[in-house]
PDB file of N, CA and C in Angstrom:
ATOM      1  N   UNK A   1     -72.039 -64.354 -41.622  1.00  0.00           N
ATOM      2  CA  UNK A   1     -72.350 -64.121 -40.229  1.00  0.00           C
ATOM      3  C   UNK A   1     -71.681 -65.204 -39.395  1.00  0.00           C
ATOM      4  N   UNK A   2     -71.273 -64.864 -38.407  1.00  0.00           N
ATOM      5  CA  UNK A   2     -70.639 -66.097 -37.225  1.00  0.00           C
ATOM      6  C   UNK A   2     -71.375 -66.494 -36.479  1.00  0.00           C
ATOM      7  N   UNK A   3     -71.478 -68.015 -36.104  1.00  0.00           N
ATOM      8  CA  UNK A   3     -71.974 -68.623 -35.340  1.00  0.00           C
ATOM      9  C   UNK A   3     -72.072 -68.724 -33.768  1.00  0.00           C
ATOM     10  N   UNK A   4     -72.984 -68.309 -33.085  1.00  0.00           N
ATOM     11  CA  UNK A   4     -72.858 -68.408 -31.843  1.00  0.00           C
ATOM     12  C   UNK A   4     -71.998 -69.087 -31.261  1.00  0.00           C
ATOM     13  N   UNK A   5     -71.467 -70.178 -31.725  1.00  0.00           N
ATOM     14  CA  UNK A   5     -70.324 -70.588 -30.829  1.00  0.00           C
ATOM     15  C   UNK A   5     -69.266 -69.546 -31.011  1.00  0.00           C
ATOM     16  N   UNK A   6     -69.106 -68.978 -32.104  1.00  0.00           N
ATOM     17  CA  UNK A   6     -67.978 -68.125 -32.230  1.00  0.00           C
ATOM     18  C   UNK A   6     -67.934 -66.735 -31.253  1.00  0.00           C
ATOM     19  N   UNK A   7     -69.398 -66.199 -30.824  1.00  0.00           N
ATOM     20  CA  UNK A   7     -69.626 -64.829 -30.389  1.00  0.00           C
ATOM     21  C   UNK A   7     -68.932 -65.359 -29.208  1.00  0.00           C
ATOM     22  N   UNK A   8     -68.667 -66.167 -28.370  1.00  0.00           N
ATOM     23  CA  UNK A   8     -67.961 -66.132 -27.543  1.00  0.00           C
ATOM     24  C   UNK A   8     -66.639 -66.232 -27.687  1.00  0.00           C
ATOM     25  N   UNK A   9     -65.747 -66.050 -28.495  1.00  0.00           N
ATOM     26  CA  UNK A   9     -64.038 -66.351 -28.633  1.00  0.00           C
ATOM     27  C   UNK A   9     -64.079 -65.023 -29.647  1.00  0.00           C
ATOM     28  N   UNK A  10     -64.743 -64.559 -30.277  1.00  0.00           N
ATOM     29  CA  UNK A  10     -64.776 -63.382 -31.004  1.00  0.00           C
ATOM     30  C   UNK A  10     -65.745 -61.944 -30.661  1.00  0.00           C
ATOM     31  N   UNK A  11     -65.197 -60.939 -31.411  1.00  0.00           N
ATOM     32  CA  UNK A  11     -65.596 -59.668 -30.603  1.00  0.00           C
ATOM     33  C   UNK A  11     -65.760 -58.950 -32.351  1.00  0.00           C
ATOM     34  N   UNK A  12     -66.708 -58.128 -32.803  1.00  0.00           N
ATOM     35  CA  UNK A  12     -67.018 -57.582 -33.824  1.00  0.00           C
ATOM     36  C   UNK A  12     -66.473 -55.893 -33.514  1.00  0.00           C
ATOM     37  N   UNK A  13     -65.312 -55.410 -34.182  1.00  0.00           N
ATOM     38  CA  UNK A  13     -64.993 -54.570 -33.995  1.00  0.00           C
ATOM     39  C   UNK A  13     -65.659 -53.181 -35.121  1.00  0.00           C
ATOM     40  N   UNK A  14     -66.259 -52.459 -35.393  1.00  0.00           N
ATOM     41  CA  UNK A  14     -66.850 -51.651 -36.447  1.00  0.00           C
ATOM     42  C   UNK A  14     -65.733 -50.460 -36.820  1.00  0.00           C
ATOM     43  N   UNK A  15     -65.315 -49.969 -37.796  1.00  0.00           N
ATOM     44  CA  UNK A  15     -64.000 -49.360 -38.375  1.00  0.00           C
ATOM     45  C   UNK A  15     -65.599 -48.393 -38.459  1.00  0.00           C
ATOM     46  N   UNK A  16     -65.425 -47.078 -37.669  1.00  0.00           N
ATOM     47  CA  UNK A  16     -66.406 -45.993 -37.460  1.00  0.00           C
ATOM     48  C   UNK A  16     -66.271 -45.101 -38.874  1.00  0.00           C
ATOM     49  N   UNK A  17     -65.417 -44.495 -39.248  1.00  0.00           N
ATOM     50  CA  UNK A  17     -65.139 -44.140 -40.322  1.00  0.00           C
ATOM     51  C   UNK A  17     -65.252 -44.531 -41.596  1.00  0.00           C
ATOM     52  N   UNK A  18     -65.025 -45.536 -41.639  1.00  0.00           N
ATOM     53  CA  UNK A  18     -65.813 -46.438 -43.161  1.00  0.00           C
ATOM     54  C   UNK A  18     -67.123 -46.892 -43.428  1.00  0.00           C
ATOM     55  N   UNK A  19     -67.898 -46.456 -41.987  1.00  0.00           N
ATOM     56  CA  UNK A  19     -69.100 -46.734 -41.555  1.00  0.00           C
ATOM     57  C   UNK A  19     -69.843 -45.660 -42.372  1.00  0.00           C
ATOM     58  N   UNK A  20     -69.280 -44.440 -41.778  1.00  0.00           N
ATOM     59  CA  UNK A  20     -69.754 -42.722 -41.988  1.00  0.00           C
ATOM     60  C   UNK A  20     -69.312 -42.387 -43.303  1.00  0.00           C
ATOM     61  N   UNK A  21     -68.511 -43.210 -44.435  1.00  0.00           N
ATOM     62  CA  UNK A  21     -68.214 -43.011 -45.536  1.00  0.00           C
ATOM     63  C   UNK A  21     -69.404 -43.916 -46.232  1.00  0.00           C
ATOM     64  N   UNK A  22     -70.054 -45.261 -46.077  1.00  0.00           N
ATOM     65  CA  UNK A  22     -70.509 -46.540 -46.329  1.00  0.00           C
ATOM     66  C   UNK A  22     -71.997 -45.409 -46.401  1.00  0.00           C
ATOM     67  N   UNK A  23     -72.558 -44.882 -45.593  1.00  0.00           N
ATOM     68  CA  UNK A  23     -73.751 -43.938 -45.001  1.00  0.00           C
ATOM     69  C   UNK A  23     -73.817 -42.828 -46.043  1.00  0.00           C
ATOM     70  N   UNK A  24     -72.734 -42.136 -46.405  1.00  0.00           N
ATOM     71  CA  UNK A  24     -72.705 -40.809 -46.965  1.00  0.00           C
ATOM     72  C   UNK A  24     -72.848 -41.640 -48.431  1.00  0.00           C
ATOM     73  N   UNK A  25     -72.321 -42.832 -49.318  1.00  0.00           N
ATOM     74  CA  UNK A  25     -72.265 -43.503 -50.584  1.00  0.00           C
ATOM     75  C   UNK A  25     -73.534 -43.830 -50.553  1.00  0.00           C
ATOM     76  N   UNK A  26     -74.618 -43.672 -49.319  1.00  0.00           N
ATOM     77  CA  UNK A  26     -75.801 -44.602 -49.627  1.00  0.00           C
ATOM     78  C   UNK A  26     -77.047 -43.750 -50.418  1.00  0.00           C
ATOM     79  N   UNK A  27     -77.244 -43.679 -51.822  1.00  0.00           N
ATOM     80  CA  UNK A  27     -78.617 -43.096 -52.201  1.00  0.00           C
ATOM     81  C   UNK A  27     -79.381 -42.861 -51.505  1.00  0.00           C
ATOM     82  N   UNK A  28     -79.848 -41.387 -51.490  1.00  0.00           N
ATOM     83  CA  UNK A  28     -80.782 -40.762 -50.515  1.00  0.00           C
ATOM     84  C   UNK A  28     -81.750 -40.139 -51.163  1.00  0.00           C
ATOM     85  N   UNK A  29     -83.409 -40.742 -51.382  1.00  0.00           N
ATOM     86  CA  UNK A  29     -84.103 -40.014 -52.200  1.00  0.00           C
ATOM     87  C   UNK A  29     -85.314 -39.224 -51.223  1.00  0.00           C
ATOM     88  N   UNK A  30     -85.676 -37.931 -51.245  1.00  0.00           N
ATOM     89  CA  UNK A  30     -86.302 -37.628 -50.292  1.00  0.00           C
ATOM     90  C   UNK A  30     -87.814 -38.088 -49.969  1.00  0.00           C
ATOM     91  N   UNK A  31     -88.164 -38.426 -48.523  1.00  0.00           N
ATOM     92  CA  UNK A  31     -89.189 -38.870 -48.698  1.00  0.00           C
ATOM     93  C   UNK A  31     -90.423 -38.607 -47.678  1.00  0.00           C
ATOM     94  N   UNK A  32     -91.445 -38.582 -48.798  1.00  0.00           N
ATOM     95  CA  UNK A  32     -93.385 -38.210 -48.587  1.00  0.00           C
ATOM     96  C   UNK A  32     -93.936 -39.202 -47.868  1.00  0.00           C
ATOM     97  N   UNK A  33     -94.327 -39.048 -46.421  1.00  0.00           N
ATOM     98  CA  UNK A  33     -94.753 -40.131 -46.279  1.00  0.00           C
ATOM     99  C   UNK A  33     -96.750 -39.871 -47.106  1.00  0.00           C
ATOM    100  N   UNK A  34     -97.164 -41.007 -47.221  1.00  0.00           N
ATOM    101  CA  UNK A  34     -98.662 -40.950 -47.407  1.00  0.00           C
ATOM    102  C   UNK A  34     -99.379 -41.467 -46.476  1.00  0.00           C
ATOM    103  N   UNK A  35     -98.413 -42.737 -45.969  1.00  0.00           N
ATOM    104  CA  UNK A  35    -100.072 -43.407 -45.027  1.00  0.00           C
ATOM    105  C   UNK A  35     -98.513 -44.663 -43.909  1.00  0.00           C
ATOM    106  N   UNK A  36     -99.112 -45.400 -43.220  1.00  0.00           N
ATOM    107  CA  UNK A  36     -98.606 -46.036 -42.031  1.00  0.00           C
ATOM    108  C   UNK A  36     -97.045 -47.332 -43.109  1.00  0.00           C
ATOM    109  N   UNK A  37     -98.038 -47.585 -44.046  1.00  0.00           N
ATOM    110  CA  UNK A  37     -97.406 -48.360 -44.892  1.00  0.00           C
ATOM    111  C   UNK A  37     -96.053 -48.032 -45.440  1.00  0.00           C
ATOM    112  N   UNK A  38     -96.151 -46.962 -45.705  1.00  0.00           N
ATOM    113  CA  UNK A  38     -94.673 -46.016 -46.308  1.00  0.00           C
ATOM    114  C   UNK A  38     -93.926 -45.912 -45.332  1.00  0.00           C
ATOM    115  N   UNK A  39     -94.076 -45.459 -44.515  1.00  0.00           N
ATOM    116  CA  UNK A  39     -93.876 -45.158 -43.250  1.00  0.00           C
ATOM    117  C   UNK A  39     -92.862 -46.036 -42.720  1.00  0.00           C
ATOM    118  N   UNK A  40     -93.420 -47.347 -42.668  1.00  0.00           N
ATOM    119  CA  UNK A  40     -92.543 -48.807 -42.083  1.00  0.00           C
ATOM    120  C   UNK A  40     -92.283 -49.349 -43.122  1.00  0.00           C
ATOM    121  N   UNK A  41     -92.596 -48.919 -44.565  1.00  0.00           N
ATOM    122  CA  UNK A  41     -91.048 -49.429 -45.551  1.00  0.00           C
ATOM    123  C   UNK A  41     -90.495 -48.545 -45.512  1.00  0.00           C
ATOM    124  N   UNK A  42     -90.470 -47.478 -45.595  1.00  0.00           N
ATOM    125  CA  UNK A  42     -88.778 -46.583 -45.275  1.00  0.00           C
ATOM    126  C   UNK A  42     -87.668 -46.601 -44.104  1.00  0.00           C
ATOM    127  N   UNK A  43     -88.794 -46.898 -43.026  1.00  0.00           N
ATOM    128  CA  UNK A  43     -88.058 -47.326 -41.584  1.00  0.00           C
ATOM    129  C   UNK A  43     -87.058 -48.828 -42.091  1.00  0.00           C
ATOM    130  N   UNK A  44     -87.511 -50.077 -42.885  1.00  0.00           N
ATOM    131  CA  UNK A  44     -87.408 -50.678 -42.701  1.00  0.00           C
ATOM    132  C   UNK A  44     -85.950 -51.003 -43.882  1.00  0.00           C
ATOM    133  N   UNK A  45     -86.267 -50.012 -44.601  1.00  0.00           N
ATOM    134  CA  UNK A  45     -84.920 -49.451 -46.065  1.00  0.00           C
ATOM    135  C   UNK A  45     -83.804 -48.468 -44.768  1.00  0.00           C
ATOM    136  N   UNK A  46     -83.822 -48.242 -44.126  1.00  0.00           N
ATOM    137  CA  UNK A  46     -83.544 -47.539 -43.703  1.00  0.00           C
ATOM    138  C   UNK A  46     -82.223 -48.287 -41.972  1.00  0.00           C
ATOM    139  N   UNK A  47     -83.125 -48.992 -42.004  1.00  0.00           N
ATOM    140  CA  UNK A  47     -82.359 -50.213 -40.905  1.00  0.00           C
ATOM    141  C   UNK A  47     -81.883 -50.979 -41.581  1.00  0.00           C
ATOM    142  N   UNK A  48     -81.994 -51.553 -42.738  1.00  0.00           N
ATOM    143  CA  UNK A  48     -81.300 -52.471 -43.555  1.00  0.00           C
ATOM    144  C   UNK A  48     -80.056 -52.026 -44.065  1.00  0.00           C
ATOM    145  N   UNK A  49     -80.270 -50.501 -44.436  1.00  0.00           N
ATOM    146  CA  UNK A  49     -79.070 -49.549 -45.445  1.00  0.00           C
ATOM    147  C   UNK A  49     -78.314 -49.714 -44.163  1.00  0.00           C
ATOM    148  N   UNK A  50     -78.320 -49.220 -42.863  1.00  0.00           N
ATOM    149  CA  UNK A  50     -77.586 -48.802 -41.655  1.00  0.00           C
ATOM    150  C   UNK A  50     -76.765 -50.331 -41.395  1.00  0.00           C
ATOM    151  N   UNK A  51     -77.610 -51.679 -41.214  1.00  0.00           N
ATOM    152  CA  UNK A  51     -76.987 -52.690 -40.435  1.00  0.00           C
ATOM    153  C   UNK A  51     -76.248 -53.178 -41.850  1.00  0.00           C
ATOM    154  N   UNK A  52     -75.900 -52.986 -42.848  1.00  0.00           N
ATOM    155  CA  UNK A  52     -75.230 -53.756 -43.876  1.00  0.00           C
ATOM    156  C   UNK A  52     -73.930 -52.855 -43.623  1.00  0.00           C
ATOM    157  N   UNK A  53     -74.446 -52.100 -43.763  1.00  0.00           N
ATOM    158  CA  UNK A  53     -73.130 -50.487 -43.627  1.00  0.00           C
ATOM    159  C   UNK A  53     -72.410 -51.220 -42.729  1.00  0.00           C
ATOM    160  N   UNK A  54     -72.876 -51.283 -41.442  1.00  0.00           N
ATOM    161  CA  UNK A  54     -71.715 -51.897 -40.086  1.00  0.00           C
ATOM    162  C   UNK A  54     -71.287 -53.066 -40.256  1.00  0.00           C
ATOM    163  N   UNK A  55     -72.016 -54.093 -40.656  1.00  0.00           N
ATOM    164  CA  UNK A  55     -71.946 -55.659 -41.238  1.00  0.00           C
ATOM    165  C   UNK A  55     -70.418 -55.722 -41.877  1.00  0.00           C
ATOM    166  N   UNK A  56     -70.659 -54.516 -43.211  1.00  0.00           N
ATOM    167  CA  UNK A  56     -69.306 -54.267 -44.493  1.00  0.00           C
ATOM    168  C   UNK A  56     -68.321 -53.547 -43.297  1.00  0.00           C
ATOM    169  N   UNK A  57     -68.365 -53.099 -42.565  1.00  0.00           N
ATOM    170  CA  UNK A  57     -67.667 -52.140 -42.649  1.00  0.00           C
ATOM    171  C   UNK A  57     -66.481 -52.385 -41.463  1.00  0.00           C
ATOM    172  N   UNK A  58     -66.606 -53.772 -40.515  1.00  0.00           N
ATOM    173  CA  UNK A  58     -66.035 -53.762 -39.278  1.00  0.00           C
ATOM    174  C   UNK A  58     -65.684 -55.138 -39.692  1.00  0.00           C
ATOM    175  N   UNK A  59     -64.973 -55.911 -38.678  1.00  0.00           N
ATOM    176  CA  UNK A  59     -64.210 -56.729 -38.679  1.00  0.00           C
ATOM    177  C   UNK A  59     -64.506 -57.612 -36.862  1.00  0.00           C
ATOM    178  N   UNK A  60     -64.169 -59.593 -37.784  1.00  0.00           N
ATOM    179  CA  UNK A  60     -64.310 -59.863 -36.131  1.00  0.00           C
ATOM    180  C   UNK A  60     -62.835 -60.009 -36.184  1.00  0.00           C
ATOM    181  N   UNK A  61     -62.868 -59.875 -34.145  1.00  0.00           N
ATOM    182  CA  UNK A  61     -61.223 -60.382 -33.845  1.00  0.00           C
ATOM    183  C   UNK A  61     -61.698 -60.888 -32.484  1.00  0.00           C
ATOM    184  N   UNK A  62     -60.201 -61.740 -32.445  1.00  0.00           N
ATOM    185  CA  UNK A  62     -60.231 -62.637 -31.031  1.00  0.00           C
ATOM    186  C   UNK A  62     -60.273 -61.714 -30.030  1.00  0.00           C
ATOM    187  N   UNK A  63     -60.952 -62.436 -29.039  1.00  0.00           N
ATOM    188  CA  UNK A  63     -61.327 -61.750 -27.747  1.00  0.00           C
ATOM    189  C   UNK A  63     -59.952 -62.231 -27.020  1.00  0.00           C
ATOM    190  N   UNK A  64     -59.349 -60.881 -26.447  1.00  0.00           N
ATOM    191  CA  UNK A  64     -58.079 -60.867 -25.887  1.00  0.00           C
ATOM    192  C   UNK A  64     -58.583 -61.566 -24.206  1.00  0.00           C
ATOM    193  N   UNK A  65     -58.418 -62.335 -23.744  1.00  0.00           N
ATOM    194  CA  UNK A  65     -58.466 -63.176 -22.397  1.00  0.00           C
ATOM    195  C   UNK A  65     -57.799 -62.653 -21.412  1.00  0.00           C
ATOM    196  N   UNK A  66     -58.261 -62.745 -20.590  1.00  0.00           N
ATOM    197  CA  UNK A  66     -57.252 -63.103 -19.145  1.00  0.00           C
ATOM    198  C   UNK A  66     -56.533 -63.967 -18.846  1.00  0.00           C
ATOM    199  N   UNK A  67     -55.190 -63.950 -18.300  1.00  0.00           N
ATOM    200  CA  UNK A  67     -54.548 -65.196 -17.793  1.00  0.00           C
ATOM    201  C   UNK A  67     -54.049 -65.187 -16.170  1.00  0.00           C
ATOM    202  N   UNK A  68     -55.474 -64.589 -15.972  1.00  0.00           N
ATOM    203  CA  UNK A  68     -55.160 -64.358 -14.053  1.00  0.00           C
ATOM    204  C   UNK A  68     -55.352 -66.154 -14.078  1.00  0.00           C
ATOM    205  N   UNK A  69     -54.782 -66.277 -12.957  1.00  0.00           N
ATOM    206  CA  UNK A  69     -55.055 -67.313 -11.637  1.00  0.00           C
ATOM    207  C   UNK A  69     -56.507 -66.935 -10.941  1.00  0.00           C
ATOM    208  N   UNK A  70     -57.159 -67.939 -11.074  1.00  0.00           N
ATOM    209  CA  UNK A  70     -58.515 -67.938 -10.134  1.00  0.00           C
ATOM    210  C   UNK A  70     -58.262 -67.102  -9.115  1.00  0.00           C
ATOM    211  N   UNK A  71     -57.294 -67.267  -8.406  1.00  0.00           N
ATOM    212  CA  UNK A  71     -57.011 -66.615  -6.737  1.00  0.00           C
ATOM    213  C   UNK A  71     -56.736 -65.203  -7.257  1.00  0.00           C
ATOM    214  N   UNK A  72     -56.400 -65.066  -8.366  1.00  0.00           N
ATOM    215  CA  UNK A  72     -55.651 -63.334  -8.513  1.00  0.00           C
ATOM    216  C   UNK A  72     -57.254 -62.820  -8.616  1.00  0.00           C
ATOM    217  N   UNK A  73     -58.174 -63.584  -9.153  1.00  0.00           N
ATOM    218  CA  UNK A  73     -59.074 -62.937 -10.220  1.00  0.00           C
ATOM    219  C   UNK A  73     -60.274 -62.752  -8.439  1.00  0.00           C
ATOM    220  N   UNK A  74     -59.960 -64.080  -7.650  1.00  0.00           N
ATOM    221  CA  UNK A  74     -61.127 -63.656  -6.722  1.00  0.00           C
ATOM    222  C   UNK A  74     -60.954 -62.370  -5.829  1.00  0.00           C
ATOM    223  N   UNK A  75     -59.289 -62.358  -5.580  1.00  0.00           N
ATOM    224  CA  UNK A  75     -58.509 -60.949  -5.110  1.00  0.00           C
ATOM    225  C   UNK A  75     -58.817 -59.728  -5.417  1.00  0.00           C
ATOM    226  N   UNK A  76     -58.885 -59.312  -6.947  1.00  0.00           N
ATOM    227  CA  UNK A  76     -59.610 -58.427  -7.479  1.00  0.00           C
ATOM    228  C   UNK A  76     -60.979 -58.147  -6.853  1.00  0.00           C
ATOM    229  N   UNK A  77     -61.856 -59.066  -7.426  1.00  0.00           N
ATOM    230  CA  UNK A  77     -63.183 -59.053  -7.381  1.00  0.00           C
ATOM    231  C   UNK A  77     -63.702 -58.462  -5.704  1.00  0.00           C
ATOM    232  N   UNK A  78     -62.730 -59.527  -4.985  1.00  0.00           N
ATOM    233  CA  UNK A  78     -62.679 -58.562  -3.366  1.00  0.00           C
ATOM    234  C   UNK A  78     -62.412 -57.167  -3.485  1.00  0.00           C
ATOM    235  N   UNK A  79     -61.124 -56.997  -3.673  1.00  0.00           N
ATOM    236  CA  UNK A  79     -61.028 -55.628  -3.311  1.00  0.00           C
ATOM    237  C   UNK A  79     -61.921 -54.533  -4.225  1.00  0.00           C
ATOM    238  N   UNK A  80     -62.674 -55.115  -5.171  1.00  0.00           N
ATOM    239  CA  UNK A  80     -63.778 -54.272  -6.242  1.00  0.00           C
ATOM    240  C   UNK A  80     -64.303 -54.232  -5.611  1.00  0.00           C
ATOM    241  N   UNK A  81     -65.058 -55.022  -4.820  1.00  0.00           N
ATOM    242  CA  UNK A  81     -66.511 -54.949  -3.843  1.00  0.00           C
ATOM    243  C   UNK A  81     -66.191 -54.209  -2.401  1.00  0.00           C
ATOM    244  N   UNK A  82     -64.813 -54.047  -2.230  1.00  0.00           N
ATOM    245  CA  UNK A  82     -64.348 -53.380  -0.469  1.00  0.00           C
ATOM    246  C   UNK A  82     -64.529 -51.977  -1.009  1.00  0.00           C
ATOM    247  N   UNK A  83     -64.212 -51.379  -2.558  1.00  0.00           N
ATOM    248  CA  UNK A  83     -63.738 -50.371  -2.831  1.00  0.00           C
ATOM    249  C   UNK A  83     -65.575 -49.445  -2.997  1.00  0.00           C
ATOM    250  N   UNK A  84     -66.296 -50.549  -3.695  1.00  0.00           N
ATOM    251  CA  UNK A  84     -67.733 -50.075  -3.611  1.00  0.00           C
ATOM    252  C   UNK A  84     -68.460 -49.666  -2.013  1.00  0.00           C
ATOM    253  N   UNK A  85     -68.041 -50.880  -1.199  1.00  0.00           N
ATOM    254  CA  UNK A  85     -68.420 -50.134  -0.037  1.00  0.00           C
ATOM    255  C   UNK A  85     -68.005 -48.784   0.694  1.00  0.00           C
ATOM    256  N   UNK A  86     -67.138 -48.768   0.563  1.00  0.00           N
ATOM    257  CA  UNK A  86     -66.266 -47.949   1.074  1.00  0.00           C
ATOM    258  C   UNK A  86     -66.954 -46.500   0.684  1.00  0.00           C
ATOM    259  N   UNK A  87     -66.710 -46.434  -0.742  1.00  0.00           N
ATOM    260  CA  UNK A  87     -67.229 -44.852  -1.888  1.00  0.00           C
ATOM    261  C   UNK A  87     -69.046 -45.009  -1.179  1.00  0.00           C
ATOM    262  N   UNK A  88     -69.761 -46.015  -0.776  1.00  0.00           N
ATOM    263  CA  UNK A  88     -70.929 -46.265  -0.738  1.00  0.00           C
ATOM    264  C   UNK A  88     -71.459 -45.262   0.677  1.00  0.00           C
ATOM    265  N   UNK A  89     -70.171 -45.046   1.437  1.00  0.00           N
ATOM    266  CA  UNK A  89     -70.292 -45.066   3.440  1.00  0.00           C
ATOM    267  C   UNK A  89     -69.339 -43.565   3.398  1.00  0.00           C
TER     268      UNK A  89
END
């Protein structure tokens, strides 16, 4: 797992397809519930099988940046907010 300092310079990309292959390989036995207990261990087999699947199955990569100029980036941000009013009126 990566370290919070990292979630910011990195981005977890999930390969969807190896996900839905990872899901379909996973033993599936059908199941009775009896009482509250079963219930929230299968939920809980069940979120574990799913988040390992995505865990295996995706990849981190660098977070691609901006290399605006402050002034380009406040330029934008203006004309984002002229363009909201505008569609708003």
């Amino acid at each position: 797992m990566v370290s919070r300092l990292n979630d910011a310079t990195k981005v977890f990309t999930p390969h969807w397809k190896n996900f839905q292959n990872e899901i379909v390989r996973n033993n599936y036995m059908p199941f009775d519930p009896h009482n509250g207990e079963a219930i929230e261990t299968e939920i809980q087999k069940f979120t574990t099988d799913h988040k390992t699947a995505h865990d295996n199955t995706g990849k981190w990569n660098d977070k691609i940046g901006e290399d605006f100029s402050d002034e380009i980036r406040d330029q934008t941000q203006i004309r984002n907010r002229l363009n909201k009013v505008s569609q708003l009126t």
